[in-house]
C-alpha atoms as a PDB file:
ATOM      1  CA  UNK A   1     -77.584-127.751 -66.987  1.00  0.00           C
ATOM      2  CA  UNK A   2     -75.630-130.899 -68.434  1.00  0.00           C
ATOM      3  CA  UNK A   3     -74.797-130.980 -72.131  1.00  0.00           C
ATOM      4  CA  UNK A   4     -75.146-133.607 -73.813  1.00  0.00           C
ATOM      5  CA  UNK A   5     -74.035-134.616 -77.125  1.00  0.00           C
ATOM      6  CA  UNK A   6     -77.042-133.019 -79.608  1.00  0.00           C
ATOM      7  CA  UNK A   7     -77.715-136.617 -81.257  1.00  0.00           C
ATOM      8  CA  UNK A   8     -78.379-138.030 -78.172  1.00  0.00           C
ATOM      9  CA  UNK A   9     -81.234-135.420 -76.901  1.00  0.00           C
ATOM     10  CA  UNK A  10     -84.287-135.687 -77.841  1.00  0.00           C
ATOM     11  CA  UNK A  11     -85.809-134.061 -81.002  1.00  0.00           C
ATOM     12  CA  UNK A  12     -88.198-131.250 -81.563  1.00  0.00           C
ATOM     13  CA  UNK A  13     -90.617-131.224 -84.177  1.00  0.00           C
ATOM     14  CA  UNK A  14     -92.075-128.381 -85.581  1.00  0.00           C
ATOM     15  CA  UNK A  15     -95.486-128.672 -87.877  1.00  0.00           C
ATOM     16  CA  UNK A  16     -95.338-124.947 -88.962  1.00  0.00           C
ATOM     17  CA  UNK A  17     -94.376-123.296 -91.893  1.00  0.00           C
ATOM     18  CA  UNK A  18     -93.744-120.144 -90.538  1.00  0.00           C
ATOM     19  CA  UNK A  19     -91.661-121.219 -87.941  1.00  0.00           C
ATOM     20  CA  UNK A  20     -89.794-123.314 -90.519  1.00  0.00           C
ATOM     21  CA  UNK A  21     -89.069-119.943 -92.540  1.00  0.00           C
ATOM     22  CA  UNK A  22     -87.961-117.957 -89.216  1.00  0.00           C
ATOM     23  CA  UNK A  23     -85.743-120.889 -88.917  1.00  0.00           C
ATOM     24  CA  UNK A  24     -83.896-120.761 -92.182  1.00  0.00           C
ATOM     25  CA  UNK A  25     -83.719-117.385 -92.096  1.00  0.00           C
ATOM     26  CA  UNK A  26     -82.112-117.130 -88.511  1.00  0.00           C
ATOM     27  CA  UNK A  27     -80.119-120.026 -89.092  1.00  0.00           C
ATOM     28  CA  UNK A  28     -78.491-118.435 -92.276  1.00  0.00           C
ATOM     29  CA  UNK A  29     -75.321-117.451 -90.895  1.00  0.00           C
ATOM     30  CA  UNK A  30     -74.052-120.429 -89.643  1.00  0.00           C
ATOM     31  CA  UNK A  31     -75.958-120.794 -86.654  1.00  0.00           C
ATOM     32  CA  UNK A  32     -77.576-123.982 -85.867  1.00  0.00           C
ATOM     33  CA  UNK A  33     -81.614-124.734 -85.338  1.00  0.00           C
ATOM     34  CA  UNK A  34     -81.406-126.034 -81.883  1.00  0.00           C
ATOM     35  CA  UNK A  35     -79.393-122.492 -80.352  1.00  0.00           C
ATOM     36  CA  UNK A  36     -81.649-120.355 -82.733  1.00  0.00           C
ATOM     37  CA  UNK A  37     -84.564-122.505 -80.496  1.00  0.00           C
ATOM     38  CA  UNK A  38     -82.526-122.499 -76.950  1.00  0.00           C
ATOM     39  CA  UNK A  39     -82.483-118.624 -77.316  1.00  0.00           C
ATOM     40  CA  UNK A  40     -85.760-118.098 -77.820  1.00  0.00           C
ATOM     41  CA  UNK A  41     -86.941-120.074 -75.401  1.00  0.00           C
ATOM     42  CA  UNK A  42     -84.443-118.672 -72.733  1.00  0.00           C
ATOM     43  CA  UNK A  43     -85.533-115.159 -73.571  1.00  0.00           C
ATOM     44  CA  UNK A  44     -88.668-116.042 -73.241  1.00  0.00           C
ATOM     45  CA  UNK A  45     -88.510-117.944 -70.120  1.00  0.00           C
ATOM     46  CA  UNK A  46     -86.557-114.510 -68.783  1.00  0.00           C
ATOM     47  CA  UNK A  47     -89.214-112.413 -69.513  1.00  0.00           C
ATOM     48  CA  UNK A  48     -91.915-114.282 -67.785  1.00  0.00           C
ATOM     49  CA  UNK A  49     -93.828-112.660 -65.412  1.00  0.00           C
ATOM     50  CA  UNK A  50     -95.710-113.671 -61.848  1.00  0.00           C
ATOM     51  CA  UNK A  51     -99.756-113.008 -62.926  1.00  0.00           C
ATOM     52  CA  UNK A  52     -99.516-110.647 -59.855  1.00  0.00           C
ATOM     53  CA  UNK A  53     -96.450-108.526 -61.775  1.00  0.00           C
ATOM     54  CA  UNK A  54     -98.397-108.408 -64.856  1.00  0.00           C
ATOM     55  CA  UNK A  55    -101.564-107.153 -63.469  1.00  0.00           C
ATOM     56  CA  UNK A  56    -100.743-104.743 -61.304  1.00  0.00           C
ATOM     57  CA  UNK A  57    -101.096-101.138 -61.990  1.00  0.00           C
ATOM     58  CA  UNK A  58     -98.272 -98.992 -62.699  1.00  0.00           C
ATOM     59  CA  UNK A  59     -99.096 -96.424 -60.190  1.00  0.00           C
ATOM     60  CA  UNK A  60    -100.188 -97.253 -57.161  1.00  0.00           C
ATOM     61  CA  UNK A  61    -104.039 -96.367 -56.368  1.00  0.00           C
ATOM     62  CA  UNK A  62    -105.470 -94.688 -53.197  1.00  0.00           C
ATOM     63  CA  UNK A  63    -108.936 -95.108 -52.012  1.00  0.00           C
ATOM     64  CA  UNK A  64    -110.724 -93.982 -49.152  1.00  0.00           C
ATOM     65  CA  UNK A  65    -112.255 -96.903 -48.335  1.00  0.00           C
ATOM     66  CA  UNK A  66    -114.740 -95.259 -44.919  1.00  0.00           C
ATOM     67  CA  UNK A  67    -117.701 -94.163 -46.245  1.00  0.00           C
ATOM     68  CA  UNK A  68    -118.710 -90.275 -45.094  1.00  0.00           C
ATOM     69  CA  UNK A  69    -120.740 -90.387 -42.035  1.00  0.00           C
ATOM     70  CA  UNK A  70    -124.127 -89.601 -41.728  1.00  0.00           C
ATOM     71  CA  UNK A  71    -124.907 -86.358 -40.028  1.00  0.00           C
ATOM     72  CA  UNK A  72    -128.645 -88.319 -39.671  1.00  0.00           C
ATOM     73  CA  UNK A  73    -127.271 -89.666 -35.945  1.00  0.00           C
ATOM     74  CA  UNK A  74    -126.195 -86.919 -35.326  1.00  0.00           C
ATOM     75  CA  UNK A  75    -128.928 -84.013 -35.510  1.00  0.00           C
ATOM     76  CA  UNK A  76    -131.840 -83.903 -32.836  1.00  0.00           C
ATOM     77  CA  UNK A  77    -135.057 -83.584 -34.629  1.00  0.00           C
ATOM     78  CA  UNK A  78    -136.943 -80.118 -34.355  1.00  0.00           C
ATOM     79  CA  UNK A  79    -140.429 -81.283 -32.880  1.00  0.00           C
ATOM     80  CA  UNK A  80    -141.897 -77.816 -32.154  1.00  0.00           C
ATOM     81  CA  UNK A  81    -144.999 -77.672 -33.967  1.00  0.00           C
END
């Protein structure tokens, strides 16, 4: 990815108080807003999963999918009366 000089990028505003608080408070040591918010968006960008990933079960299931036979077919009917 190219860097480019931070006043040139485009900015990012946030409408949220919460997220405003997170930010001062993550941005306390020194740190500036826009690697606090490259961070969190790369970790959650890593995390990401395919739908098919996130659904699937953690053990795989078995089914027996044929259905039992019926012994119907197979039985001659008793006609002695």
């Amino acid at each position: 990815m190219q860097t480019i000089a931070r006043r040139r990028q485009p900015p990012i505003t946030i409408r949220s108080a919460r997220a405003t608080a997170l930010l001062a408070r993550l941005t306390a040591g020194g740190r500036s807003q826009a690697e606090v918010i490259e961070e969190a968006l790369e970790r959650l960008a890593a995390r990401r999963q395919t739908l098919a990933t996130a659904l699937a079960p953690a053990q795989p299931l078995d089914f027996d999918w044929e259905p039992p036979r019926s012994q119907l077919a197979g039985a001659m009917p008793d006609l002695a009366d």
